[in-house]
N, C-alpha and C. Protein backbone atom coordinates (compact mmCIF):
# COMPACT_ATOMS: atom_id res chain seq x y z
N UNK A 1 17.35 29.17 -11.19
CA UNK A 1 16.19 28.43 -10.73
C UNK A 1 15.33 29.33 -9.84
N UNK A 2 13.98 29.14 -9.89
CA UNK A 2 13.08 30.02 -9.26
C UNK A 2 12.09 29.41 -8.52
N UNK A 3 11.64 29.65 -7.27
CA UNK A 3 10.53 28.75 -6.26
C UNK A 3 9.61 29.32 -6.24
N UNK A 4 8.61 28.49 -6.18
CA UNK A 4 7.40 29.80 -5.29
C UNK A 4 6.47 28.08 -4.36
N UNK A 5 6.01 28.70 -3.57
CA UNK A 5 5.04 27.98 -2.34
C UNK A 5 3.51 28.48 -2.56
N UNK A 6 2.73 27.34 -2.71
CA UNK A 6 1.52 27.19 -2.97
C UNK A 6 0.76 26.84 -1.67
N UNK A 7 -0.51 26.91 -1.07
CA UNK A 7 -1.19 26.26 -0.91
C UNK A 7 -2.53 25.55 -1.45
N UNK A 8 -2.47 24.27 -1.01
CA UNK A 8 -2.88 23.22 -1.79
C UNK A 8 -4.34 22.83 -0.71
N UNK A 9 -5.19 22.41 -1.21
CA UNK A 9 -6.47 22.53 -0.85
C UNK A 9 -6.82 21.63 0.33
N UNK A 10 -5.97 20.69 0.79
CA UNK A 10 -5.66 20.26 1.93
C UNK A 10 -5.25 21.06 2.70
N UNK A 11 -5.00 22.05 2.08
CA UNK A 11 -4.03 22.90 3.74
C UNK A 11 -2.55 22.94 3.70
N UNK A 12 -2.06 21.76 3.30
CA UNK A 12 -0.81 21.68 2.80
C UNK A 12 -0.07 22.91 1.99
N UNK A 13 1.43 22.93 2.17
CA UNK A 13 1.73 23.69 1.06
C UNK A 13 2.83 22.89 0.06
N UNK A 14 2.67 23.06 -1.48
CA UNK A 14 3.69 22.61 -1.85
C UNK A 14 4.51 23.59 -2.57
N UNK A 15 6.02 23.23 -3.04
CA UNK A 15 7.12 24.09 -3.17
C UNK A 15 6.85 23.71 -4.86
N UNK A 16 7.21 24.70 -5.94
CA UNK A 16 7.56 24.35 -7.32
C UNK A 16 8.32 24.88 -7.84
N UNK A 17 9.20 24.64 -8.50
CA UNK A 17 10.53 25.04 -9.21
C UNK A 17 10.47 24.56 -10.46
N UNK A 18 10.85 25.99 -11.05
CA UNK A 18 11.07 26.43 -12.49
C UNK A 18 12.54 27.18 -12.94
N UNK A 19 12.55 26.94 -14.25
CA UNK A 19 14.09 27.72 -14.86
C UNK A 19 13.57 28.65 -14.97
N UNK A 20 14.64 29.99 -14.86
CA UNK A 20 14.57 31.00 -14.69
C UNK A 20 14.08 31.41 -15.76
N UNK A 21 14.15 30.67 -17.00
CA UNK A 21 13.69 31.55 -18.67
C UNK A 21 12.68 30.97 -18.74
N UNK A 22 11.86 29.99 -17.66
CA UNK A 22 10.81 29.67 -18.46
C UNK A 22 9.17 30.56 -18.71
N UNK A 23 9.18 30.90 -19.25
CA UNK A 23 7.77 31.78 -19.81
C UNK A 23 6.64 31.69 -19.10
N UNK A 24 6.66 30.56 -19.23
CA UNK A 24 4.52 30.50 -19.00
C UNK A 24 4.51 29.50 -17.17
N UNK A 25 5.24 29.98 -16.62
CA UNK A 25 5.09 29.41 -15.22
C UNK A 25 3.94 29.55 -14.52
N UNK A 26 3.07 30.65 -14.46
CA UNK A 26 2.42 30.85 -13.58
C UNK A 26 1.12 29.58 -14.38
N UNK A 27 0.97 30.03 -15.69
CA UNK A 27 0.43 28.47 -16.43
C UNK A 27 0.12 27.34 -15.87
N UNK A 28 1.93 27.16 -15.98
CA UNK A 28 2.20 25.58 -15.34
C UNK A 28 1.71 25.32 -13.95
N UNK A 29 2.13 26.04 -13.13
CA UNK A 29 2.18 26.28 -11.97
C UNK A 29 0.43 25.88 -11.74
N UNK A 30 -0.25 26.71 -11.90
CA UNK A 30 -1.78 26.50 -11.64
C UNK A 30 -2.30 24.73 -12.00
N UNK A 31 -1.84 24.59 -13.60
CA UNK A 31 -1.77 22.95 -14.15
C UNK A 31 -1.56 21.93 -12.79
N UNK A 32 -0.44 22.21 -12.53
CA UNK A 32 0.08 21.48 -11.47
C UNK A 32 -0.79 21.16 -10.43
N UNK A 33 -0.89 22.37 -9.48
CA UNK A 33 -1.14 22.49 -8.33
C UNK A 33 -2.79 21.63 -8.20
N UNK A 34 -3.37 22.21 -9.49
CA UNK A 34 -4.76 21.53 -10.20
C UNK A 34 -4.87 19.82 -10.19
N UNK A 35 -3.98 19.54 -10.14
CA UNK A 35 -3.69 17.80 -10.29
C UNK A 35 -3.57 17.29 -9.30
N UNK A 36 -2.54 18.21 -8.47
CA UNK A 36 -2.14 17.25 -7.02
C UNK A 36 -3.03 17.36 -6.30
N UNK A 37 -4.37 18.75 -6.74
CA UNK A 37 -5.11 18.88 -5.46
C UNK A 37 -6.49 17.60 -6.09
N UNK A 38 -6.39 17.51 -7.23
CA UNK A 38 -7.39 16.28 -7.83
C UNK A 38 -6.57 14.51 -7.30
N UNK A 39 -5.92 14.52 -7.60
CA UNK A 39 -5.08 13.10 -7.13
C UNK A 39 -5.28 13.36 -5.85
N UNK A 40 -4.70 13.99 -4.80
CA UNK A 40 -4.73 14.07 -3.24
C UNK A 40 -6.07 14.42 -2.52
N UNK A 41 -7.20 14.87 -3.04
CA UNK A 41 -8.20 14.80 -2.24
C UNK A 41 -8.81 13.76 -1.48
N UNK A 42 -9.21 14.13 -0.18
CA UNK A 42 -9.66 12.69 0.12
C UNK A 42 -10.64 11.59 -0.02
N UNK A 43 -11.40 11.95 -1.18
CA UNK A 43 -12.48 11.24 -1.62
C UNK A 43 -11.63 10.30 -2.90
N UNK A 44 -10.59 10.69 -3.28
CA UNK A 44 -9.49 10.51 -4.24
C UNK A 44 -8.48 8.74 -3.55
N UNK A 45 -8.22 9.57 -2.34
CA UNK A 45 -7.28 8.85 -1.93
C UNK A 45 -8.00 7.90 -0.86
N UNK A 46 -9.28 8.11 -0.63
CA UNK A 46 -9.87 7.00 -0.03
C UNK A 46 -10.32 5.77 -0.99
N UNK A 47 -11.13 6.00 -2.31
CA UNK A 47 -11.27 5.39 -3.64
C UNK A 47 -9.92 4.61 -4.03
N UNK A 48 -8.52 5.29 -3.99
CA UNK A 48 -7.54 4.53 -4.14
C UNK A 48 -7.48 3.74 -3.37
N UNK A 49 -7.46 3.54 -1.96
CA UNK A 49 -7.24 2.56 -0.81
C UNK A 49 -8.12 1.67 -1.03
N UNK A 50 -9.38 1.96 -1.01
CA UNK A 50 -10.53 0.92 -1.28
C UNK A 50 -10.15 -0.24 -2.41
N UNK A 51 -9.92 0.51 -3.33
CA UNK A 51 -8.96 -0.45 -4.69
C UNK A 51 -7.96 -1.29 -4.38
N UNK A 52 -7.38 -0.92 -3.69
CA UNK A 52 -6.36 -1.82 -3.00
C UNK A 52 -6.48 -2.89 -2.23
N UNK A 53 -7.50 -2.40 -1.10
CA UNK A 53 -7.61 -4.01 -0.26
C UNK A 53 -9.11 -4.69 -1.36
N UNK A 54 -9.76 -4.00 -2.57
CA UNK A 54 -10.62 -5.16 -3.00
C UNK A 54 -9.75 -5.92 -3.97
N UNK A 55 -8.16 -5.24 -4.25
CA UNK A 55 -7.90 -6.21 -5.33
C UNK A 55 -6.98 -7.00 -4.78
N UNK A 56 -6.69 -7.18 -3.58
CA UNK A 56 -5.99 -8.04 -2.65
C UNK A 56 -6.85 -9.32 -2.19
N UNK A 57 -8.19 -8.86 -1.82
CA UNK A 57 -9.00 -9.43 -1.19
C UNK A 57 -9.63 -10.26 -2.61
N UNK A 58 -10.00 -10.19 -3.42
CA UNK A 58 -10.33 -10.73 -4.84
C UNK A 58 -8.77 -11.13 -5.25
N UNK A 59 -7.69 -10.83 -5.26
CA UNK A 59 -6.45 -11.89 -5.80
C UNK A 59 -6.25 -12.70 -4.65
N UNK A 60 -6.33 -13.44 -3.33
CA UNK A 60 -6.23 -14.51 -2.25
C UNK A 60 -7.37 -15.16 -2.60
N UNK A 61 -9.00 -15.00 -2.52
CA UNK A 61 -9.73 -16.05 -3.41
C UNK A 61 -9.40 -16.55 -4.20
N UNK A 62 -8.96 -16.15 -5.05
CA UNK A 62 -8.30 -16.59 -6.77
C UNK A 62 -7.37 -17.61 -6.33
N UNK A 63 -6.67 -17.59 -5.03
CA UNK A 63 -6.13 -18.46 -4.63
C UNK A 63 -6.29 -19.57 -3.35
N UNK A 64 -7.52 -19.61 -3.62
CA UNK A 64 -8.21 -20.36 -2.30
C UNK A 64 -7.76 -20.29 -1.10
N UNK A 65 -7.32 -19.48 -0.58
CA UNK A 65 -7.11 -18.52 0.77
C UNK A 65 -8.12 -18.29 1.02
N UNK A 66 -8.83 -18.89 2.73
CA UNK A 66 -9.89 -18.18 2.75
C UNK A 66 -9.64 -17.15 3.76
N UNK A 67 -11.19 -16.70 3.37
CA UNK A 67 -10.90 -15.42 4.49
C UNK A 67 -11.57 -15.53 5.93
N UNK A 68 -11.09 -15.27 6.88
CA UNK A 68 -11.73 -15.52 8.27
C UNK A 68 -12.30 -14.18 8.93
N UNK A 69 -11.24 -12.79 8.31
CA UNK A 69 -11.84 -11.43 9.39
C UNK A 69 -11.64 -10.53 8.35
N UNK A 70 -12.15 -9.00 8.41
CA UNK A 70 -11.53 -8.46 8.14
C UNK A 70 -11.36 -7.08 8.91
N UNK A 71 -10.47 -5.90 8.93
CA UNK A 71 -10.37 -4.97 9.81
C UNK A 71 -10.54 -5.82 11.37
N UNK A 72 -10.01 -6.31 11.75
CA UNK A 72 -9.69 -6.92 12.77
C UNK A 72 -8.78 -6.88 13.29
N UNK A 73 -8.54 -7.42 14.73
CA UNK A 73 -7.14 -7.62 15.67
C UNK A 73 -7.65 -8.84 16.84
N UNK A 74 -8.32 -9.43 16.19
CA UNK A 74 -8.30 -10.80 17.23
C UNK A 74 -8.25 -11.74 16.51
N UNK A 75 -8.10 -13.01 16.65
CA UNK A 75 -8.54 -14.26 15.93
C UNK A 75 -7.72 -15.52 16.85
N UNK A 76 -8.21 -16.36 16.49
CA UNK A 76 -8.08 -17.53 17.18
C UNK A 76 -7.88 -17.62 18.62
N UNK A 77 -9.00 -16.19 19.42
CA UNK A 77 -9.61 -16.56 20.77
C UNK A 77 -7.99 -15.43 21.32
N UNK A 78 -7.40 -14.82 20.90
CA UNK A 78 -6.88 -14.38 21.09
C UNK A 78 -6.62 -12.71 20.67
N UNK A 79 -6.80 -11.57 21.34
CA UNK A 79 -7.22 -9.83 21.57
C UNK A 79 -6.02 -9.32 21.43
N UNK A 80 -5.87 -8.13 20.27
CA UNK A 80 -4.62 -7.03 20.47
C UNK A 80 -5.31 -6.24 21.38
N UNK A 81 -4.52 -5.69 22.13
CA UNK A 81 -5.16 -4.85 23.20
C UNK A 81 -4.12 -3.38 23.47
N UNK A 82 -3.08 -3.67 22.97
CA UNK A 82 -2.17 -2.79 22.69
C UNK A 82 -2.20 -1.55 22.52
N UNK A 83 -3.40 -1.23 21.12
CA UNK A 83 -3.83 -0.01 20.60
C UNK A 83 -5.16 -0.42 20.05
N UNK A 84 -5.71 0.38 19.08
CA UNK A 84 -6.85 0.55 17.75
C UNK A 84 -6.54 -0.41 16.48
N UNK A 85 -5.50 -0.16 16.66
CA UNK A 85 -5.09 -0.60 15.46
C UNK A 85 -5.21 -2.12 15.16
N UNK A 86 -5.68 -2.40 13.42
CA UNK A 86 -6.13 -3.77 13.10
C UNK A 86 -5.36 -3.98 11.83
N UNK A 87 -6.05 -4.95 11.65
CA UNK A 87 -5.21 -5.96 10.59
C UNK A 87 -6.61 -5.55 9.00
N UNK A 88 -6.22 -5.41 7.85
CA UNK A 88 -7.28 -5.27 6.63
C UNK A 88 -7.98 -6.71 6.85
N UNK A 89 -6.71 -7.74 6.43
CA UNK A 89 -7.90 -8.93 6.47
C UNK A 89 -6.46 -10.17 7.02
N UNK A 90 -7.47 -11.06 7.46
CA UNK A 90 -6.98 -12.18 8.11
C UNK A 90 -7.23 -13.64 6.86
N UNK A 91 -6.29 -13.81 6.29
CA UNK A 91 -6.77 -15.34 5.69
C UNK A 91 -6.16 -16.47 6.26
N UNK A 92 -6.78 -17.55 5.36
CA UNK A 92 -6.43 -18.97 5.96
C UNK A 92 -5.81 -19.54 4.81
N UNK A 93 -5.19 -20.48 4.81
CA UNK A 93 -4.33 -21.67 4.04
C UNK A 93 -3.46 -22.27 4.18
N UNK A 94 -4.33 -23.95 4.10
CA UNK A 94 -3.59 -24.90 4.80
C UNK A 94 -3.03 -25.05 5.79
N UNK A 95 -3.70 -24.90 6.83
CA UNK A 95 -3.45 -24.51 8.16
C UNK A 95 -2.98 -23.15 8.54
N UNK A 96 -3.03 -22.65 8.11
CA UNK A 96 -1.37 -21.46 8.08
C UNK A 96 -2.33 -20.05 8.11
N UNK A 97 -2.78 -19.15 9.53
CA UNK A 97 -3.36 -17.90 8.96
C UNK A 97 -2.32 -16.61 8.69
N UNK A 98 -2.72 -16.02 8.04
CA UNK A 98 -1.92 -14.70 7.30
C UNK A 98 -2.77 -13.30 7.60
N UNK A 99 -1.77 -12.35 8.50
CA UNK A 99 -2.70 -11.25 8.81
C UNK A 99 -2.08 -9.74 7.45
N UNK A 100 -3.10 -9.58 6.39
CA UNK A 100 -2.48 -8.74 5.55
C UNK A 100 -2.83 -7.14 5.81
N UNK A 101 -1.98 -6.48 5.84
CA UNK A 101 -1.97 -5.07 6.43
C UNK A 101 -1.83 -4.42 4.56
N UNK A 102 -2.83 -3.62 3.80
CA UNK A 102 -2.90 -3.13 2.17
C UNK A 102 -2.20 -1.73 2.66
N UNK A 103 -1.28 -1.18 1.92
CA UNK A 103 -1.03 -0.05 1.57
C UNK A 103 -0.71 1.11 0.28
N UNK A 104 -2.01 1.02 -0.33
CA UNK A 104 -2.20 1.50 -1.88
C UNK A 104 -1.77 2.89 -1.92
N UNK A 105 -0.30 3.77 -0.96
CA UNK A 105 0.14 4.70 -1.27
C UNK A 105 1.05 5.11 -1.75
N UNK A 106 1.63 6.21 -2.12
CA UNK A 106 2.81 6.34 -2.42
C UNK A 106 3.95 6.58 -1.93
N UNK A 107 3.59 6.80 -0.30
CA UNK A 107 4.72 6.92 0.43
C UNK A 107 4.55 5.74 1.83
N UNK A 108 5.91 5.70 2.29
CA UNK A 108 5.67 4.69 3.24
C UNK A 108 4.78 4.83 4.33
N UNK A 109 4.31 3.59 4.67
CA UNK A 109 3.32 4.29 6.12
C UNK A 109 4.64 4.60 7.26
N UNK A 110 3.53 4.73 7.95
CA UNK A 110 4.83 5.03 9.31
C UNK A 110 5.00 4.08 9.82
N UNK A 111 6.51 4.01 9.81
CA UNK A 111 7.64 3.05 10.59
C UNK A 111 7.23 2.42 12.20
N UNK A 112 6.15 3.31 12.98
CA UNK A 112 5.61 2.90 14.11
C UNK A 112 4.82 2.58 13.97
N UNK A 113 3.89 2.42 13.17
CA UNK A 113 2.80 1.75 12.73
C UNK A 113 2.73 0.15 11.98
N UNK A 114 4.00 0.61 11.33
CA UNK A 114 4.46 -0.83 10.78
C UNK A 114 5.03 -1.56 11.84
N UNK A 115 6.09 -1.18 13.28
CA UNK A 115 6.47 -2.12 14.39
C UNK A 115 5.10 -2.35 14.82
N UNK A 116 4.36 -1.66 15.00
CA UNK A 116 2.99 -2.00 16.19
C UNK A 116 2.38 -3.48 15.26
N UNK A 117 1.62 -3.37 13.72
CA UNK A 117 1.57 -4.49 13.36
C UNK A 117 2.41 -5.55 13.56
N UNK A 118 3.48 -5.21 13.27
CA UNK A 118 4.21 -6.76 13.49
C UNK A 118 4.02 -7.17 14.46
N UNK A 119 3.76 -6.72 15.55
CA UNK A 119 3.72 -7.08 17.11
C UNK A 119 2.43 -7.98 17.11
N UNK A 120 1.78 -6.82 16.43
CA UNK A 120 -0.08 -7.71 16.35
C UNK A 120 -0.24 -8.92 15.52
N UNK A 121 0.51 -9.02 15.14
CA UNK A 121 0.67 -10.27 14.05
C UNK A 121 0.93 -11.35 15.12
N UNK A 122 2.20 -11.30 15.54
CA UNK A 122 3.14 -12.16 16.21
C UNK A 122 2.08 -12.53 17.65
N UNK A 123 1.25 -11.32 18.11
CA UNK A 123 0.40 -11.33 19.34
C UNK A 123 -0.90 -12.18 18.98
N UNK A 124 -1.49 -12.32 17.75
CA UNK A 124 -2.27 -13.08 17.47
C UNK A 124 -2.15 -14.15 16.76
N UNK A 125 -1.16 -14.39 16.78
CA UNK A 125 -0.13 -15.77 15.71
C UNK A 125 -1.00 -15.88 14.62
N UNK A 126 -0.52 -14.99 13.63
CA UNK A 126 -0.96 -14.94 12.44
C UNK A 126 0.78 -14.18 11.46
N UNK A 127 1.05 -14.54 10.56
CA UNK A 127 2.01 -14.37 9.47
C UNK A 127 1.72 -12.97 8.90
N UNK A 128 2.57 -12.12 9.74
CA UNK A 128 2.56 -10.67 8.64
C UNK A 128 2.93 -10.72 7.03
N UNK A 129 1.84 -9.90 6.53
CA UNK A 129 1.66 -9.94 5.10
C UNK A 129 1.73 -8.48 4.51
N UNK A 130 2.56 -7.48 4.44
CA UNK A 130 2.23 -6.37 4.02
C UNK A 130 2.02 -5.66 2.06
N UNK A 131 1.62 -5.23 2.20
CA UNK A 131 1.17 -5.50 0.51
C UNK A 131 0.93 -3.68 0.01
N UNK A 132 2.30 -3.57 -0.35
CA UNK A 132 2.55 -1.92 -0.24
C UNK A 132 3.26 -1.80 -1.97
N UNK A 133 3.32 -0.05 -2.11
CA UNK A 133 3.84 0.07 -3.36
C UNK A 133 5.53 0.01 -3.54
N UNK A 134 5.69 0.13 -1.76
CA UNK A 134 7.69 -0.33 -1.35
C UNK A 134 7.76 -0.15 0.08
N UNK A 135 8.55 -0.78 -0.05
CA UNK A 135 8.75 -0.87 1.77
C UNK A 135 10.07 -0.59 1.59
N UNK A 136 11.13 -0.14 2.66
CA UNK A 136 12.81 0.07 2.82
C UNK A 136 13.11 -1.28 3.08
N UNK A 137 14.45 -1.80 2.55
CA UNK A 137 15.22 -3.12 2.68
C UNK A 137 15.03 -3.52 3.95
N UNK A 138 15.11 -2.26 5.31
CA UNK A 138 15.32 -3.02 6.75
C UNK A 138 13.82 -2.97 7.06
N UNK A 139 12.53 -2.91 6.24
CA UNK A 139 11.32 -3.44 7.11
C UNK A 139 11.31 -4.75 6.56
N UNK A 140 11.84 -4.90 5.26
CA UNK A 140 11.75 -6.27 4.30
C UNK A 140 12.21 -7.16 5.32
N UNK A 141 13.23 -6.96 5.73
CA UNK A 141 13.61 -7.65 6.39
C UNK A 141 13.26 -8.61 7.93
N UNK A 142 12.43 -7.64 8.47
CA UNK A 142 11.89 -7.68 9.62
C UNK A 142 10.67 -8.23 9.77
N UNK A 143 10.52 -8.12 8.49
CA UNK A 143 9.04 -9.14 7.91
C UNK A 143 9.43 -10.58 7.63
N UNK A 144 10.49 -10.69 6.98
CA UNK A 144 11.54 -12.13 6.49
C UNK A 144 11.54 -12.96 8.06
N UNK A 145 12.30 -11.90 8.97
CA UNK A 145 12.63 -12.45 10.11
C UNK A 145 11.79 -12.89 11.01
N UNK A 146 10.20 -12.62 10.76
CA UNK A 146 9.01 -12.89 11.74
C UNK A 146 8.56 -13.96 11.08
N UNK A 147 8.67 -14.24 9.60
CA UNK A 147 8.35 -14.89 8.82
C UNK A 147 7.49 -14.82 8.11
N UNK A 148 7.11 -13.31 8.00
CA UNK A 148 6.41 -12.77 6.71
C UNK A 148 6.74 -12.41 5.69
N UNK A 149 5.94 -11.46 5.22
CA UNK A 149 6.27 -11.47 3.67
C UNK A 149 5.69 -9.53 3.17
N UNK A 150 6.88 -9.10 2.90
CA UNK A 150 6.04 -7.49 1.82
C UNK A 150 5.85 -8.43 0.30
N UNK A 151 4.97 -8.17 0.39
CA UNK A 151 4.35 -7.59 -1.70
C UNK A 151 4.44 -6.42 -1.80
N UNK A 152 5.76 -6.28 -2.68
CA UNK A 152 5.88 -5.15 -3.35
C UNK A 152 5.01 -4.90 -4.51
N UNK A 153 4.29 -3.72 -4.44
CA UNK A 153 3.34 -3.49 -5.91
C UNK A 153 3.96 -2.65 -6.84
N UNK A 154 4.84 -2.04 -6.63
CA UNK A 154 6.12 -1.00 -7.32
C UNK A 154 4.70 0.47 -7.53
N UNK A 155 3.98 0.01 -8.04
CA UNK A 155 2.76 1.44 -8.71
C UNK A 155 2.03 1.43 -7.23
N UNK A 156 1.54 2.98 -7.56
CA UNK A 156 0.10 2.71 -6.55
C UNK A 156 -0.92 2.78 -7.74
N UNK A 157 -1.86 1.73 -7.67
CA UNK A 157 -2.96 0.87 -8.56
C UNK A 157 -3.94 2.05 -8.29
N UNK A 158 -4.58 2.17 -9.24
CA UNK A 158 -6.03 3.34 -9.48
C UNK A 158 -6.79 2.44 -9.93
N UNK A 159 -8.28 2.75 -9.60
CA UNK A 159 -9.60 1.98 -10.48
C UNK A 159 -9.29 2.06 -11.59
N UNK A 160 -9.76 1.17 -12.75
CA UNK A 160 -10.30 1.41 -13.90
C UNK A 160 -10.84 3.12 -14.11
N UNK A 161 -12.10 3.56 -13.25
CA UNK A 161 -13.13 4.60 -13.20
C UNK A 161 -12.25 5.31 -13.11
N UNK A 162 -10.79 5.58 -13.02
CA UNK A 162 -10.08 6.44 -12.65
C UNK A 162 -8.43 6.81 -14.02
N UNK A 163 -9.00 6.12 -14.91
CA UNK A 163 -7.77 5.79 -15.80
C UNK A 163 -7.19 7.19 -16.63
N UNK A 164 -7.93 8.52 -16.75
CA UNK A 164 -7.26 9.55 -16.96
C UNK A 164 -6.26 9.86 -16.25
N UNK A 165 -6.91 9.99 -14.66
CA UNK A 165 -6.07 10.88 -13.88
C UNK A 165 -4.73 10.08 -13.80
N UNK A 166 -4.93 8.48 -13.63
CA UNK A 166 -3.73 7.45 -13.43
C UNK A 166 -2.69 8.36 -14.66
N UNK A 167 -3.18 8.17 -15.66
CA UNK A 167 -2.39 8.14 -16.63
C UNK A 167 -1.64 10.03 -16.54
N UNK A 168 -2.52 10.74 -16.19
CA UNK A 168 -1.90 12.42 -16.22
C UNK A 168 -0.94 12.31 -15.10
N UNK A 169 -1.11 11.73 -14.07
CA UNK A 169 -0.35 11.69 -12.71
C UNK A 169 0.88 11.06 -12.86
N UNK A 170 0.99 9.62 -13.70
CA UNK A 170 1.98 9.21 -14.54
C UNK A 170 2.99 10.25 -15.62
N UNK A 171 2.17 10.88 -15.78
CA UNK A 171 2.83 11.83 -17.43
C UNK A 171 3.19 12.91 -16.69
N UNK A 172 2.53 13.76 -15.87
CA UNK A 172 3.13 14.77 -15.84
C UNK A 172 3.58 15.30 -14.42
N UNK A 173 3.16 14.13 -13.61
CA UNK A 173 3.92 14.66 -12.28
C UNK A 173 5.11 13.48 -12.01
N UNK A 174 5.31 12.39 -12.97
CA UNK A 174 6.53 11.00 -13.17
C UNK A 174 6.17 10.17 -11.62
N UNK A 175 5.01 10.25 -11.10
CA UNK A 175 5.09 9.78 -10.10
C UNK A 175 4.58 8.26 -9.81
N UNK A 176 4.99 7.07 -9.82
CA UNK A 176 4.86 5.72 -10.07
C UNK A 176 3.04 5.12 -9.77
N UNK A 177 2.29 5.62 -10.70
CA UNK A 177 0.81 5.70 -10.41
C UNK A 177 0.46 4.70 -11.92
N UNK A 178 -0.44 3.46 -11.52
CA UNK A 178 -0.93 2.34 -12.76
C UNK A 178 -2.13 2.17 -12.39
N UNK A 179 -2.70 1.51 -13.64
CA UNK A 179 -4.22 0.84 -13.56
C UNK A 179 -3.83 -0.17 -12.60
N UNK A 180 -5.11 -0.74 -12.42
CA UNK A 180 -5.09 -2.31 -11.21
C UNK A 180 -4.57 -3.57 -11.99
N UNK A 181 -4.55 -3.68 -13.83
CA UNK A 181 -4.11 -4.50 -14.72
C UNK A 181 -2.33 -4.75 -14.48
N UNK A 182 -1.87 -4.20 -14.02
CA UNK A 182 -0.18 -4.29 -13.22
C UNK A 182 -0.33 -4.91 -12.01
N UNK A 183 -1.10 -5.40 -11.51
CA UNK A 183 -1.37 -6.00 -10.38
C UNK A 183 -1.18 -7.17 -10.23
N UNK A 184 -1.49 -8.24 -11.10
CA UNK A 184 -1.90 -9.23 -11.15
C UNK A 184 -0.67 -9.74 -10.95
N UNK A 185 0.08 -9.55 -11.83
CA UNK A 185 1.64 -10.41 -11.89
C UNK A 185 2.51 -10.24 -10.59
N UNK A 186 2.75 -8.80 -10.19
CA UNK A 186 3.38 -8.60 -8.59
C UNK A 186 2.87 -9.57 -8.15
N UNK A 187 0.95 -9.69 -7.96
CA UNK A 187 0.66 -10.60 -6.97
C UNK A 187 1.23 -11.83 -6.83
N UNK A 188 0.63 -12.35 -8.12
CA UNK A 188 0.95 -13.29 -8.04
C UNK A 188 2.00 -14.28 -8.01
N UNK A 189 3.27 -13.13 -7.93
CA UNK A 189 4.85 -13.88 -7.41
C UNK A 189 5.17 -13.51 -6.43
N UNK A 190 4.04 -12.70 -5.66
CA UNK A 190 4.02 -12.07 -3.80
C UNK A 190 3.93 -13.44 -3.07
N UNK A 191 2.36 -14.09 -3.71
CA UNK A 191 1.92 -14.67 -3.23
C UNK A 191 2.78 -16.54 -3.24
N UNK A 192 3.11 -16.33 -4.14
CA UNK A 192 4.05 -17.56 -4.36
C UNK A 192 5.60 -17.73 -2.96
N UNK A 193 5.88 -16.38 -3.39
CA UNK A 193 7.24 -16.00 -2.48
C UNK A 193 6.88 -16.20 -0.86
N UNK A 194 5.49 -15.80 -0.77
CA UNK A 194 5.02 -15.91 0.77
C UNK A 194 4.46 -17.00 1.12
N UNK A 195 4.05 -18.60 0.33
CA UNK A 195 3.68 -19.39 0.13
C UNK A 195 5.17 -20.08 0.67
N UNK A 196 6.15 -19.85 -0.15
CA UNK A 196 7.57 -20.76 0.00
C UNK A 196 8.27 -20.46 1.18
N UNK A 197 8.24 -19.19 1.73
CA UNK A 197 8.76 -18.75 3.07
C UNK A 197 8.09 -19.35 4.10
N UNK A 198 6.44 -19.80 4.11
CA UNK A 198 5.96 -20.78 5.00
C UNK A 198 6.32 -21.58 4.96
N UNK A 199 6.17 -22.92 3.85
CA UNK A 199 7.01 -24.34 4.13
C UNK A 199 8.65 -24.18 4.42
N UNK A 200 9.80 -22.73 4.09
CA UNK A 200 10.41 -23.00 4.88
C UNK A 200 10.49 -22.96 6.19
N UNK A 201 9.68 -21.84 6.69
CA UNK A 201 9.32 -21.84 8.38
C UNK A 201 9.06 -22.88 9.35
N UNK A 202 8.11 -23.48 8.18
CA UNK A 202 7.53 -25.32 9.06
C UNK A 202 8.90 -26.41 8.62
N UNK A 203 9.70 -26.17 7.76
CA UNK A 203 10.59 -27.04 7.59
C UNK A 203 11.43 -27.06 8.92
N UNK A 204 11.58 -25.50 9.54
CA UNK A 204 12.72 -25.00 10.51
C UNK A 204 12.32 -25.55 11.81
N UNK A 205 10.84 -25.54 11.70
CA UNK A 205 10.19 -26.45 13.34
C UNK A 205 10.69 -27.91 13.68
C-alpha cells in the first residue's frame, strides 16, 4: 500500500491510498482531489445547507406547522443569552412549539454545540428537533430524554441543480450523498415519530 498527502484548496490536507501495482495513480489521484475540492467548496457546501433548512421548512408547512421565527433564540418573551447561537426555525402545532436545529452534513456537528442547543431549547421552552444525516445513539438519546426528537436523513440531500456532482460523489468517493427526492419519506416518519413523543410527554403531565 502506498500514501501520498495532498493539499486541498481549502487549505486542508487530505491523505490517499493506493495498491502498490496500481498504474495510473497520479491520474486518479488528481480525479479525486478534483471532486472533493468541487463538493467541499464553500459556495458548494453553503448551497447544500441552504437545501436543507428550505426542504425542512417546505416539509412542516406540508404539515400545518406553523412557523413563528427563524434563526432565532427567543420566543415566547423569553432570551438565550448564553451565547450567539440560534435555533434555524421555531414552529408551532397544536399548542406545542418545536425549536428545529437542520444539519445537511456529513459529519456530526459538534457535540458542544449540540449540548448548548439543547439547553436553548429547554431555556426557551420549545421541543428540540434536530434534523441531521446521523446523530450517535447517546445524542438520540438526550434528545428522547428532553423530549425531542433527531430526524435522521441517512444522505446528505443536494439540489436538484446539483444532480451530477450528487451522483459522482455517490459513485466514486461511496460517500452517503442523494437528491432532495429521498427526503420526503425520512421526513415524513421524523415527523410522525416527533408528533407521538409529544402526546406521550403531555400524557406523562
Amino acid at each position: 500500500m502506498k500514501t501520498e498527502r495532498r493539499k486541498l484548496a481549502t487549505g486542508a490536507e487530505i491523505k490517499l491510498l493506493w495498491h502498490r501495482r496500481y498504474r495510473w495513480n497520479r491520474r486518479g489521484a488528481e480525479r479525486l482531489v478534483a471532486l472533493v475540492n468541487e463538493y467541499g467548496s464553500p459556495s458548494m457546501c453553503e448551497a447544500i445547507g441552504l437545501n436543507g433548512e428550505q426542504m425542512i421548512l417546505g416539509g412542516f408547512a406540508r404539515r400545518q406547522f406553523v412557523l413563528r421565527d427563524s434563526h432565532t433564540r427567543r420566543y415566547g418573551g423569553r432570551r438565550w443569552e448564553e451565547s450567539q447561537q440560534n435555533l434555524d426555525f421555531i414552529f408551532e402545532r397544536d399548542g406545542v412549539a418545536y425549536g428545529i436545529e437542520v444539519k445537511n452534513t456529513l459529519s456530526y456537528m459538534d457535540e458542544a454545540e449540540f449540548d448548548a442547543k439543547i439547553r436553548l431549547c429547554e431555556h426557551i421552552r420549545v421541543r428540540p428537533v434536530f434534523a441531521a444525516r446521523m446523530l450517535p445513539r447517546e445524542w438520540m438519546m438526550k434528545l428522547i430524554g428532553g423530549g425531542g426528537y433527531g430526524m435522521i436523513l441517512k444522505y446528505q440531500l443536494y439540489p436538484w441543480t446539483h444532480v451530477s456532482l450528487a451522483r459522482r460523489v455517490a459513485a466514486e468517493l461511496a460517500l452517503p450523498s442523494q437528491l432532495s427526492g429521498v427526503f420526503r419519506r425520512s421526513w415524513r416518519v421524523g415527523v410522525n415519530k416527533a408528533l407521538a413523543i409529544n402526546k406521550h410527554f403531555q400524557m406523562c403531565l
